[in-house]
C-alpha atoms as a PDB file:
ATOM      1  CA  UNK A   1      22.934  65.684  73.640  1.00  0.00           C
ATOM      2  CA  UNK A   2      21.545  62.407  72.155  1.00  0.00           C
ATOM      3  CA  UNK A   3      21.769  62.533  68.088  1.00  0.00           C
ATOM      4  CA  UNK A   4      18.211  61.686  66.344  1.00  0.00           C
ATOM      5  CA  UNK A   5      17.949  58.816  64.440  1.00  0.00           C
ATOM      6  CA  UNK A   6      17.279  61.124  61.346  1.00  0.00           C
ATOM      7  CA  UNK A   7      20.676  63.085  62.216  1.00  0.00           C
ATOM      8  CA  UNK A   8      22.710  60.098  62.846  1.00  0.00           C
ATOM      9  CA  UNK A   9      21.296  59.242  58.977  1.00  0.00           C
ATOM     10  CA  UNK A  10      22.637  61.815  57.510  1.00  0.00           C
ATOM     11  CA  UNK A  11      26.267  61.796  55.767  1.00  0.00           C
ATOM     12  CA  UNK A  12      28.908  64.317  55.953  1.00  0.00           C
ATOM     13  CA  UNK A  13      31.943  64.830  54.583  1.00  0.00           C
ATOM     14  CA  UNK A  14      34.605  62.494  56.594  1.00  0.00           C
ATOM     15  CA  UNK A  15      37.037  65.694  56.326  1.00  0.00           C
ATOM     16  CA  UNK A  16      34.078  68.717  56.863  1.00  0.00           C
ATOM     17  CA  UNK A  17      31.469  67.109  59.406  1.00  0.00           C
ATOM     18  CA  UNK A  18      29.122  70.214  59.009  1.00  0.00           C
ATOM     19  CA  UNK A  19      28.864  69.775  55.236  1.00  0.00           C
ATOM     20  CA  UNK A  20      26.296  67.245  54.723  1.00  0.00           C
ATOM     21  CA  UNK A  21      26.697  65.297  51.182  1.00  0.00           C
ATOM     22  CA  UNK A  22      24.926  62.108  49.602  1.00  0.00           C
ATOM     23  CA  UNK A  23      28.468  61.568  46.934  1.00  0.00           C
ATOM     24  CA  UNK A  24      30.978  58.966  48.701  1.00  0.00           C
ATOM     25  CA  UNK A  25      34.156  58.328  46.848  1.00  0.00           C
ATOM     26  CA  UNK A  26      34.391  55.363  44.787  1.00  0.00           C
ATOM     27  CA  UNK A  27      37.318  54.205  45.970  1.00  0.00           C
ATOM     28  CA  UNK A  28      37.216  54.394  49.545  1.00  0.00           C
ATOM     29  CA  UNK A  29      33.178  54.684  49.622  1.00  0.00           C
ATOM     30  CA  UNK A  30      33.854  57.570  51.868  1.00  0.00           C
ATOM     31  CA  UNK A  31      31.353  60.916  52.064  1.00  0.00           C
ATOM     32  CA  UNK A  32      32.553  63.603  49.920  1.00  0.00           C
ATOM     33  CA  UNK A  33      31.458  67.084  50.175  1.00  0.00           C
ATOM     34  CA  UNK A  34      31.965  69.219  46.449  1.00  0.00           C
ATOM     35  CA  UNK A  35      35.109  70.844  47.710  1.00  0.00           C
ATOM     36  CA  UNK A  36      37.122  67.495  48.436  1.00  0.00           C
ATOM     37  CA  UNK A  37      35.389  65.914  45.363  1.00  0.00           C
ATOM     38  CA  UNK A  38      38.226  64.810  42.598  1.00  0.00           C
ATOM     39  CA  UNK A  39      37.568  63.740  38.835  1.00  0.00           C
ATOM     40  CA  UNK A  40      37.891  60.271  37.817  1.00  0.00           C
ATOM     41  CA  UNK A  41      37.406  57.874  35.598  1.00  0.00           C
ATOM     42  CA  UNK A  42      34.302  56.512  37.016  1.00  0.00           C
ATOM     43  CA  UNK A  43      32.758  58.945  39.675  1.00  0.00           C
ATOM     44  CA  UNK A  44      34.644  60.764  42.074  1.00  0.00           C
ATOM     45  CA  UNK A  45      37.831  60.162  44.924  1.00  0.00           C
ATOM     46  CA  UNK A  46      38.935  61.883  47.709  1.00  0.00           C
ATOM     47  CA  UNK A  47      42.307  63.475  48.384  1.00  0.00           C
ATOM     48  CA  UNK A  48      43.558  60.164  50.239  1.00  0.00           C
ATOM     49  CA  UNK A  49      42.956  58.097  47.418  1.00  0.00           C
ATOM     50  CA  UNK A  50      44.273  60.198  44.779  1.00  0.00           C
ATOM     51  CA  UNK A  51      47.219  60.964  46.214  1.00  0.00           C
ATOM     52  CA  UNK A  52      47.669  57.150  47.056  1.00  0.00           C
ATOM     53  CA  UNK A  53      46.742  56.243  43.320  1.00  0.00           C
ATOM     54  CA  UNK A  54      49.823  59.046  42.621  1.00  0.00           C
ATOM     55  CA  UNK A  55      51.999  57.222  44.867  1.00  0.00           C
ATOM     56  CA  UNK A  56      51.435  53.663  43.119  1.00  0.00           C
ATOM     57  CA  UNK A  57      52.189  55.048  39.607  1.00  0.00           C
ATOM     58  CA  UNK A  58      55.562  54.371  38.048  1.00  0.00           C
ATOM     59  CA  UNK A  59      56.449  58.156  37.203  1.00  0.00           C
ATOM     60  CA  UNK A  60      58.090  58.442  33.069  1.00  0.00           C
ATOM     61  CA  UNK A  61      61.665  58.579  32.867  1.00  0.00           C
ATOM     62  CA  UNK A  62      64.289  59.650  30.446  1.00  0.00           C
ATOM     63  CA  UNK A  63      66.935  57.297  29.156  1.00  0.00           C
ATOM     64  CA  UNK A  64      69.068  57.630  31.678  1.00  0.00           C
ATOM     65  CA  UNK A  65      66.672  58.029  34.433  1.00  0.00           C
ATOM     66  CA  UNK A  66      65.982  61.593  34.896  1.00  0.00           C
ATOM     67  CA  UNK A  67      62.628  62.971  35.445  1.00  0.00           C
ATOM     68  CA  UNK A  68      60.800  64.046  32.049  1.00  0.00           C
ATOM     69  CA  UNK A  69      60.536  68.063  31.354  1.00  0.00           C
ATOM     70  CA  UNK A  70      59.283  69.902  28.743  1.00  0.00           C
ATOM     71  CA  UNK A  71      60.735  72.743  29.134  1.00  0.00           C
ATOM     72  CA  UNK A  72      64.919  72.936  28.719  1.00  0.00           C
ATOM     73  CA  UNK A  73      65.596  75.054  31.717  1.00  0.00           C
ATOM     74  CA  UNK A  74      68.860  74.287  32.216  1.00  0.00           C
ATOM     75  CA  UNK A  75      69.656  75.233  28.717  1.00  0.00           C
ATOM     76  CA  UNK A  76      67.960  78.303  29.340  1.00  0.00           C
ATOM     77  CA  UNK A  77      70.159  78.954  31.933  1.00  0.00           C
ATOM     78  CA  UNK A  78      73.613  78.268  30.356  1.00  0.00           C
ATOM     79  CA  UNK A  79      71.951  80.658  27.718  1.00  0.00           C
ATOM     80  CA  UNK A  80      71.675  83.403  29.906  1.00  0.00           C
ATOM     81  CA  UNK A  81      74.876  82.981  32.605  1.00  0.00           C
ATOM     82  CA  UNK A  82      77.079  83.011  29.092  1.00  0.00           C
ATOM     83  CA  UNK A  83      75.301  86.240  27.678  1.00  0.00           C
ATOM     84  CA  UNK A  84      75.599  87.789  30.693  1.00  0.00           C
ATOM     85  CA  UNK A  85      79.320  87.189  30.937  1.00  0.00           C
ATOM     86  CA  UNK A  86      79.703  88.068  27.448  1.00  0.00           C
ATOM     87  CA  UNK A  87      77.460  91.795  28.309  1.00  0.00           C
ATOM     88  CA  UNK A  88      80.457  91.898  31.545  1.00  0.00           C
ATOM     89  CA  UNK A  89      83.203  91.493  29.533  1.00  0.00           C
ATOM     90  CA  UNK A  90      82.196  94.489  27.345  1.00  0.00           C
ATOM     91  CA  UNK A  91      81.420  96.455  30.249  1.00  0.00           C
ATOM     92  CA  UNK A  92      85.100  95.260  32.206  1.00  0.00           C
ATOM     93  CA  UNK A  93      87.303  93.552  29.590  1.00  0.00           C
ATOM     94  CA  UNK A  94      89.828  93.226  32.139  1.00  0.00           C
ATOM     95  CA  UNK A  95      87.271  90.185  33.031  1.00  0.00           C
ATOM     96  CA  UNK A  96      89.132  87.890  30.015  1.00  0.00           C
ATOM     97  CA  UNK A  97      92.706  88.497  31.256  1.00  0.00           C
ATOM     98  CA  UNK A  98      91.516  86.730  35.105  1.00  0.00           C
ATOM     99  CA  UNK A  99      89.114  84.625  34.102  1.00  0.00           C
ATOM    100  CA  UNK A 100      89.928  83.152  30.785  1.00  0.00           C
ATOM    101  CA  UNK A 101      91.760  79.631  31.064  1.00  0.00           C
ATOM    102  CA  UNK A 102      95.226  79.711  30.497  1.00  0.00           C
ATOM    103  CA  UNK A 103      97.430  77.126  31.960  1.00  0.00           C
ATOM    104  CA  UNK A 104     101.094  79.300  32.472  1.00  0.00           C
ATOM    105  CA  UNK A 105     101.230  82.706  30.802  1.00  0.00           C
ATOM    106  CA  UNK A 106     103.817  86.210  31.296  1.00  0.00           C
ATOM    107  CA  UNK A 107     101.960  89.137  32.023  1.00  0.00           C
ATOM    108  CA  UNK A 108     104.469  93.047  32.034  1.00  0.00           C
ATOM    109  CA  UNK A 109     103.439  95.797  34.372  1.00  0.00           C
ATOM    110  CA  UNK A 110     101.760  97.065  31.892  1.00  0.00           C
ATOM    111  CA  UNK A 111      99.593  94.184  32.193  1.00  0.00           C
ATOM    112  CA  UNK A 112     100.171  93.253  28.534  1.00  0.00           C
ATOM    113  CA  UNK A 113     100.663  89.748  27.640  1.00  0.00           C
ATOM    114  CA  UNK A 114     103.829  88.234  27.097  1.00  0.00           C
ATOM    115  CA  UNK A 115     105.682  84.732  25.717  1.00  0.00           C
ATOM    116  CA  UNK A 116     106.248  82.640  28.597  1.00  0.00           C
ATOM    117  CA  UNK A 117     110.435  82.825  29.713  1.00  0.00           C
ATOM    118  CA  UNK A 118     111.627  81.104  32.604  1.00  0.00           C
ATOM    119  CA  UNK A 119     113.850  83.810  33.608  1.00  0.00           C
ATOM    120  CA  UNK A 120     111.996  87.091  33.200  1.00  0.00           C
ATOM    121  CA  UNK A 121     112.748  91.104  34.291  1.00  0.00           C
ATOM    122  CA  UNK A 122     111.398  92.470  37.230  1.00  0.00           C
ATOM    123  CA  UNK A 123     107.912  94.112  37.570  1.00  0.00           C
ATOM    124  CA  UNK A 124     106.641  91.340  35.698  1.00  0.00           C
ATOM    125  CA  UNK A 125     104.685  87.827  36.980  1.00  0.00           C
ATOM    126  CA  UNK A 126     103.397  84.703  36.287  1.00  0.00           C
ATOM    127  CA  UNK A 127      99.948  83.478  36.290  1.00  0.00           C
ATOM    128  CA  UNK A 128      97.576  80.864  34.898  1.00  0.00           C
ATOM    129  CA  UNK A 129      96.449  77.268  36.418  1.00  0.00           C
ATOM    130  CA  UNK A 130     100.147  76.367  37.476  1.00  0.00           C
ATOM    131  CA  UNK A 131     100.024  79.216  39.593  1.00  0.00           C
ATOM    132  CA  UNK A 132      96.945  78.408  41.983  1.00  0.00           C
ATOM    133  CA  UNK A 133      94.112  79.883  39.390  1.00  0.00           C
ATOM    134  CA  UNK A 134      92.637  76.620  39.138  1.00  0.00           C
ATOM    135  CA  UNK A 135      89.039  78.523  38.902  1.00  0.00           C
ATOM    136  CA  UNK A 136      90.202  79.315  34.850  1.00  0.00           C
ATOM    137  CA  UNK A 137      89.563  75.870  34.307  1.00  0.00           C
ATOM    138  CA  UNK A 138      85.470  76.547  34.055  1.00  0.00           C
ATOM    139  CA  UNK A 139      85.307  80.339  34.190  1.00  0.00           C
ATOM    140  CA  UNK A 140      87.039  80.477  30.758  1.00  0.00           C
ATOM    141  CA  UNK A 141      84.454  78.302  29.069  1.00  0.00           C
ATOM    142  CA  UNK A 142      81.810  81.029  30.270  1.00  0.00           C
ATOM    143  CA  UNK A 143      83.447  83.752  28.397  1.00  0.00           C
ATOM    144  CA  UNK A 144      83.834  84.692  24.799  1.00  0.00           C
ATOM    145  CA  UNK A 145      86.230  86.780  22.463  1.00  0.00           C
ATOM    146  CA  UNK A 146      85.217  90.296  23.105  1.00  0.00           C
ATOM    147  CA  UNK A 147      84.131  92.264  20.147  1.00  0.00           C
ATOM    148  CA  UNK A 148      86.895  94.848  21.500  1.00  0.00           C
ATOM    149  CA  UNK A 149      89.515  91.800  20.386  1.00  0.00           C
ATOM    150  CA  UNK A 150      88.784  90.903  16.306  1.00  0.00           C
ATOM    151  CA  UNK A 151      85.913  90.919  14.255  1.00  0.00           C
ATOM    152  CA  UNK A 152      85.139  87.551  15.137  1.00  0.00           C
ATOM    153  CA  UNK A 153      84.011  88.221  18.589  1.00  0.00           C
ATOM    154  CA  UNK A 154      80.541  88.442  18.139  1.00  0.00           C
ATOM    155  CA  UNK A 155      80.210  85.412  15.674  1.00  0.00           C
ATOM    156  CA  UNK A 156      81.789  83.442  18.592  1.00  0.00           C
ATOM    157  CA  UNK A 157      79.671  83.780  21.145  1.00  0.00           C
ATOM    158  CA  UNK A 158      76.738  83.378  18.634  1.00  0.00           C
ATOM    159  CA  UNK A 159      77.607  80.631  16.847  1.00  0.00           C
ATOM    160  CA  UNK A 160      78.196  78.970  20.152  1.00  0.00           C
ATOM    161  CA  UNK A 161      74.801  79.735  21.985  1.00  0.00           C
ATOM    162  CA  UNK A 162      73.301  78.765  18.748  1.00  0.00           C
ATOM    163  CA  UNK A 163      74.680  75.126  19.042  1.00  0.00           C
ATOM    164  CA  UNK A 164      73.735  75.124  22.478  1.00  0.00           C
ATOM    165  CA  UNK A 165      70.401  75.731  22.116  1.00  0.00           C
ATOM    166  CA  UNK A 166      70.146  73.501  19.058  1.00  0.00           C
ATOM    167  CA  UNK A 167      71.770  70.211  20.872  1.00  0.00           C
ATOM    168  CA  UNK A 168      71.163  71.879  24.627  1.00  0.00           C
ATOM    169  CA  UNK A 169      67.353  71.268  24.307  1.00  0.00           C
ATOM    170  CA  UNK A 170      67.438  67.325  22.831  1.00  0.00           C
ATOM    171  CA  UNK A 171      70.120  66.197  24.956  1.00  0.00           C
ATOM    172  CA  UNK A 172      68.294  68.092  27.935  1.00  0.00           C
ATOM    173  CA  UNK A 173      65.370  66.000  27.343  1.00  0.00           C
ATOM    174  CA  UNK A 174      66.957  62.764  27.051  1.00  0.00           C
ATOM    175  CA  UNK A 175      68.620  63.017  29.716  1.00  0.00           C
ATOM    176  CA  UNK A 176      67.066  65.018  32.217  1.00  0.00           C
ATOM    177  CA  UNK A 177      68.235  68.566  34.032  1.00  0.00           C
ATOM    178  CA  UNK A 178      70.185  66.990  37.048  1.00  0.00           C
ATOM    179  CA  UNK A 179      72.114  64.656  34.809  1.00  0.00           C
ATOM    180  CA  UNK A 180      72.325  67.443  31.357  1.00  0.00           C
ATOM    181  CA  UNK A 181      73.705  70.006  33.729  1.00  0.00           C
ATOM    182  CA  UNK A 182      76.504  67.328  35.207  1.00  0.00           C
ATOM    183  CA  UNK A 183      77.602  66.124  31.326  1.00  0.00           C
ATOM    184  CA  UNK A 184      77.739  70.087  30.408  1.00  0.00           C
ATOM    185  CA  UNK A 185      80.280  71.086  33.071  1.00  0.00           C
ATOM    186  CA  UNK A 186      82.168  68.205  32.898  1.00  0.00           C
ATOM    187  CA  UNK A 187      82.953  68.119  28.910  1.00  0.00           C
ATOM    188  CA  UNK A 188      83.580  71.979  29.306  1.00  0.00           C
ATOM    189  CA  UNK A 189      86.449  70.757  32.407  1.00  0.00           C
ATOM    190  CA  UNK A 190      87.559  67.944  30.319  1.00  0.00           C
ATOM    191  CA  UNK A 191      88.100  70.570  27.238  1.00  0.00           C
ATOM    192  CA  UNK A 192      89.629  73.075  29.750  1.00  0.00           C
ATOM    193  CA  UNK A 193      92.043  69.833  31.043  1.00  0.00           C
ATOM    194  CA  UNK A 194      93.169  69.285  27.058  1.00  0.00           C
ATOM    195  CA  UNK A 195      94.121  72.787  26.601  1.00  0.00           C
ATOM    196  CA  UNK A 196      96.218  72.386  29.812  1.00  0.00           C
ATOM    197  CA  UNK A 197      98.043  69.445  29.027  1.00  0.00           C
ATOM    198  CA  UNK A 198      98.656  70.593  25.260  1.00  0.00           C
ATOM    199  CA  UNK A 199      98.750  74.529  24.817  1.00  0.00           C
ATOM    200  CA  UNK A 200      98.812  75.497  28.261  1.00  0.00           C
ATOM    201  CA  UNK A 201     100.286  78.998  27.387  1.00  0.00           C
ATOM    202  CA  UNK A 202      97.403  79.790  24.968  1.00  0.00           C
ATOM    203  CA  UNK A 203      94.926  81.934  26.613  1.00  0.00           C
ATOM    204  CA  UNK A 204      91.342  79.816  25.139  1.00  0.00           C
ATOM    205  CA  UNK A 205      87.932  81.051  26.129  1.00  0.00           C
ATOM    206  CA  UNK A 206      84.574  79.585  24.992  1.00  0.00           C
ATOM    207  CA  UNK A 207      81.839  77.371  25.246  1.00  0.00           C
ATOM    208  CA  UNK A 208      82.563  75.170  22.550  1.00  0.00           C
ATOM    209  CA  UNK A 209      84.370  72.425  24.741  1.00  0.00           C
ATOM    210  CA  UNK A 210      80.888  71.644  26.652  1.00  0.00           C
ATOM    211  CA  UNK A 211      78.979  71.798  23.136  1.00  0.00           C
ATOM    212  CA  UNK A 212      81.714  69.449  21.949  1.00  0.00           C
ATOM    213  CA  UNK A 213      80.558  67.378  24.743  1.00  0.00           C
ATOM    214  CA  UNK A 214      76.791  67.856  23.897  1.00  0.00           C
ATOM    215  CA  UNK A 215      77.430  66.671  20.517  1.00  0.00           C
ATOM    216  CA  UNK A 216      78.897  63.853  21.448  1.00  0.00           C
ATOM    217  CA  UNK A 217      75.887  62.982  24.206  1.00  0.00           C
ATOM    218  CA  UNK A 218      73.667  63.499  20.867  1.00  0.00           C
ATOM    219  CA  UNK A 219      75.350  60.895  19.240  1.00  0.00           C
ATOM    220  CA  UNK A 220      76.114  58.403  21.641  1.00  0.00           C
ATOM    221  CA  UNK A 221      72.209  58.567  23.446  1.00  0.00           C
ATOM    222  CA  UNK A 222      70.249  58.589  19.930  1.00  0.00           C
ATOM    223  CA  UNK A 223      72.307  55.465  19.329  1.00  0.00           C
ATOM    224  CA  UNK A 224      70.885  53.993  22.628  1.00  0.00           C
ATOM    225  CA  UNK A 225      67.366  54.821  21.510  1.00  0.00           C
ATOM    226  CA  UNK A 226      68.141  53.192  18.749  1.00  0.00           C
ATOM    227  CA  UNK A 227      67.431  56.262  15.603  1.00  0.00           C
ATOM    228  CA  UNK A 228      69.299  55.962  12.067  1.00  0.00           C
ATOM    229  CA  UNK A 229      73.107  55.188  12.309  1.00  0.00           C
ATOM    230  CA  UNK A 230      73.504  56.549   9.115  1.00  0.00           C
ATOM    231  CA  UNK A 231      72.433  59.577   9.792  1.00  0.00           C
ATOM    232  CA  UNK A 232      73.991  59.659  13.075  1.00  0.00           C
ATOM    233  CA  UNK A 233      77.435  58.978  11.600  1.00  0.00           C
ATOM    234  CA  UNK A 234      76.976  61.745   9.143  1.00  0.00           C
ATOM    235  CA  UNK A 235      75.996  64.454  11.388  1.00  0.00           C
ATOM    236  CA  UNK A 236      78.955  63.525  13.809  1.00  0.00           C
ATOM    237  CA  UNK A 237      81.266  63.359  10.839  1.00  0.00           C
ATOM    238  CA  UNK A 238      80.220  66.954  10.007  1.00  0.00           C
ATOM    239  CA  UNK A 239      80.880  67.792  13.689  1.00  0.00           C
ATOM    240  CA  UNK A 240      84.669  66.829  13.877  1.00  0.00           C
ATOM    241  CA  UNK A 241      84.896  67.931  10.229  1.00  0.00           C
ATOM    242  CA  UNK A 242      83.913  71.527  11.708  1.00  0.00           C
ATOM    243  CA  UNK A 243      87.069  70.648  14.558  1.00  0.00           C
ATOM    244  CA  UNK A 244      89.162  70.616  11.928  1.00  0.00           C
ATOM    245  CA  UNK A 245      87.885  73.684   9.786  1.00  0.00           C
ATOM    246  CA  UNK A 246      88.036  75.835  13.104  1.00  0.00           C
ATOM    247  CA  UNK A 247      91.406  74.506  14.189  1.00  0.00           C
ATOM    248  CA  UNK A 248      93.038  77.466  12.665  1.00  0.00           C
ATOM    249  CA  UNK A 249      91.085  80.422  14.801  1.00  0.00           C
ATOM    250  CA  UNK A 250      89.654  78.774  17.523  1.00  0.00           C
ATOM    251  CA  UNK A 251      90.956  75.965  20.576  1.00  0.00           C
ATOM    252  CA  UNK A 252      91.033  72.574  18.285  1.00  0.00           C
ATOM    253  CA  UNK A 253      91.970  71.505  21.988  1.00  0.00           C
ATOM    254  CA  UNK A 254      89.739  72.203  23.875  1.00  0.00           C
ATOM    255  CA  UNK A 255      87.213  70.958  21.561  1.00  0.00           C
ATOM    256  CA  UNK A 256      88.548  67.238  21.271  1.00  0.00           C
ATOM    257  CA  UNK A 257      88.667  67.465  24.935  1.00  0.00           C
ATOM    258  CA  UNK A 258      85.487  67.991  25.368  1.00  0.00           C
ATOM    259  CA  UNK A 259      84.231  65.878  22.993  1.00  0.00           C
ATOM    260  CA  UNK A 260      86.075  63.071  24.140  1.00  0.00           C
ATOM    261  CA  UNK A 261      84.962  63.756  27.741  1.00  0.00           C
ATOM    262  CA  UNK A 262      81.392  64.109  26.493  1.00  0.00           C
ATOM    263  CA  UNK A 263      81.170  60.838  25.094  1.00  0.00           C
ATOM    264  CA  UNK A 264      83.018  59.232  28.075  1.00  0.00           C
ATOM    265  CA  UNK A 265      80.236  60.491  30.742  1.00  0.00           C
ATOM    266  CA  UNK A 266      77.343  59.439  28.380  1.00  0.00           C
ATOM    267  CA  UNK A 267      78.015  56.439  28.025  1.00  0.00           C
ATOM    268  CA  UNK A 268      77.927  56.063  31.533  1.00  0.00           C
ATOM    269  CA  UNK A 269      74.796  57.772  31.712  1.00  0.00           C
ATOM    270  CA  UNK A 270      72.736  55.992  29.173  1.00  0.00           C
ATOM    271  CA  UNK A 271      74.276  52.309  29.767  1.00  0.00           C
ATOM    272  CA  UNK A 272      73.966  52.284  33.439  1.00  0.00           C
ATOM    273  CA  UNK A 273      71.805  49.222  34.419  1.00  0.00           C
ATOM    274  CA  UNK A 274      68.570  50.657  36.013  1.00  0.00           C
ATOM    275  CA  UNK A 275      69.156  48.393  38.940  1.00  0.00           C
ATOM    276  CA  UNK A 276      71.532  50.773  40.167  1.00  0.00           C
ATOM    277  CA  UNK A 277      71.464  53.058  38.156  1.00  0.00           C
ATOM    278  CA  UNK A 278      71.826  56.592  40.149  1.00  0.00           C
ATOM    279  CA  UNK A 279      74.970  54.890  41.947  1.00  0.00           C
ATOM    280  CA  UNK A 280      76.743  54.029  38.597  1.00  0.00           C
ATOM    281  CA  UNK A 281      76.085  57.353  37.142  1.00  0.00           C
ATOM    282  CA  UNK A 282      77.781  59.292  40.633  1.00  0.00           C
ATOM    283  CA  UNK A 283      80.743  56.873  40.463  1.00  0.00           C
ATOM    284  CA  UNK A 284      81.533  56.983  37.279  1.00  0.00           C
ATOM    285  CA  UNK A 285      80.829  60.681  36.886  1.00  0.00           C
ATOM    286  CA  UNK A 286      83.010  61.353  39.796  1.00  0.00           C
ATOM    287  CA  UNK A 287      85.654  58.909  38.197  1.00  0.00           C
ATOM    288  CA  UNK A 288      86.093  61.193  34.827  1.00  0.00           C
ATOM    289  CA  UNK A 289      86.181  64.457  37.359  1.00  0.00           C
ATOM    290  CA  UNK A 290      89.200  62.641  39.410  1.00  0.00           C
ATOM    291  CA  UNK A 291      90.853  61.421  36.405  1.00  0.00           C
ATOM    292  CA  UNK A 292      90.531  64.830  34.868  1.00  0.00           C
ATOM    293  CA  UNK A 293      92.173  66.290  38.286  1.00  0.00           C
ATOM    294  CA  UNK A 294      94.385  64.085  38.363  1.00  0.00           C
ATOM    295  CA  UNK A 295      95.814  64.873  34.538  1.00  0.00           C
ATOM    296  CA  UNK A 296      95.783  68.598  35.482  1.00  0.00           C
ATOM    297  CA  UNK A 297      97.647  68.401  38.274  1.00  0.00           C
ATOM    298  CA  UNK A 298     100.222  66.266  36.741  1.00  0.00           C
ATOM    299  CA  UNK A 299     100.233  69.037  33.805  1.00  0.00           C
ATOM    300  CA  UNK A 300     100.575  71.376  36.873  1.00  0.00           C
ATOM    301  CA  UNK A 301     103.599  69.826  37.927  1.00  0.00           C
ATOM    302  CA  UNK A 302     105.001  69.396  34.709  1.00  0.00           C
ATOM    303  CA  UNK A 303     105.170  73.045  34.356  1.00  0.00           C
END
């Protein structure tokens, strides 16, 4: 059938051709029934055009180019994967004993731990990162003293959530999740590498490598934005004033280690030029993770 002329007339939507509408968008000058209608400055667009006008605007990014979040999540996270490794190891404190990182240590048949001997009686064994347990090398800075162990147990796993959620959540937004997440497990390895090349028959457990490492991503990306050096040098001069103070209960090692490592991967982070950016970060993240294999394995040997 023939339209009418006064049917031809009359506008509807371009998406819903029964819905007949007198509002075009302003962009486009396309009909636009109430349900496809979208705010604007002046009048209203269509889907097409808003999600084109998305499209053409430069999206915020952090420092070192990660997307922009309000919410820490990733800190969050760490949060709750070390509590609930802290709530396992009171439940199963055989947990510490597998898991912890330990680079060569003597265990009896009574599975008590012993001082490392080269020659040693039968019935007992060896075990540790030299032999094959390379997993202890981030599963130990998930875990915690157990309150079971010395009086400090608890403080130690609170003191050290409490630093992570006081740096986690800056150096989280600074940096973004991907990125955060990448400079947390690395400083925690790079701690976990220390311990093995310098006390690798001390059992160590803890997060306070990878907070090492945040505090040193603190300090080396609020010097990139520029904030007060002053106060920048006297916060980390508190920080490796509390390495020394806690040198006598706690790993000194794996601390500098991950400090050390911390610093190395932000600076990578935060000075990358934006050209190419993303492919500077991945190289020289994967760099420090080789280099750190690399040292392990020749500590490996070694022993």
């Amino acid at each position: 059938m023939e339209p009418t002329p006064q049917s031809a007339a009359t506008p509807t939507c371009y998406r819903h051709d029964d819905v007949v509408t007198h509002i075009t968008c302003t962009r486009c000058d396309r009909p636009i029934c109430p349900d496809c209608m979208r705010d604007a400055a002046v009048g209203f667009h269509c889907p097409e055009c808003v999600r084109e006008g998305s499209r053409s605007v430069r999206q915020a990014r952090t420092v070192a180019g990660g997307r922009i979040s309000a919410v820490p999540v990733v800190t969050y996270a760490l949060i709750a994967v070390n509590v609930l490794a802290y709530v396992a190891e009171i439940v199963r404190p055989g947990i510490v004993e597998q898991l912890q990182m330990l680079g060569r240590g003597l265990v009896g048949p009574d599975g008590a731990r012993y001082v490392y001997q080269e020659y040693y009686p039968a019935g007992f064994h060896v075990d540790g990162v030299a032999e094959g347990e390379w997993y202890r090398l981030l599963t130990g800075a998930f875990l915690h003293l157990p309150p079971s162990e010395n009086a400090l147990g608890f403080l130690h796993i609170l003191f050290n959530m409490a630093s992570l959620w006081s740096l986690g959540r800056i150096v989280e937004a600074h940096l973004g999740r991907a990125r955060y997440l990448a400079l947390y497990l690395i400083s925690a390895l790079g701690g976990s590498v220390v311990v093995l090349l310098l006390a690798p028959e001390t059992p160590t457990v803890g997060a306070s490598g990878a907070v090492f490492g945040l505090g040193a991503a603190y300090y080396v990306t609020m010097r990139r934005l520029g904030a007060d050096r002053r106060q920048l040098n006297q916060f980390m001069a508190y920080f490796l004033l509390w390495m020394l103070i806690s040198a006598g209960f706690t790993s000194w090692q794996g601390h500098l280690g991950g400090l050390l490592t911390g610093a190395l991967v932000t600076v990578a982070l935060v000075h990358a030029p934006q050209e190419r950016r993303g492919l500077v970060q991945g190289v020289a993240c994967g760099a420090v993770v080789a280099l750190l294999v690399f040292l392990a394995a020749g500590a490996v040997a070694a022993l």
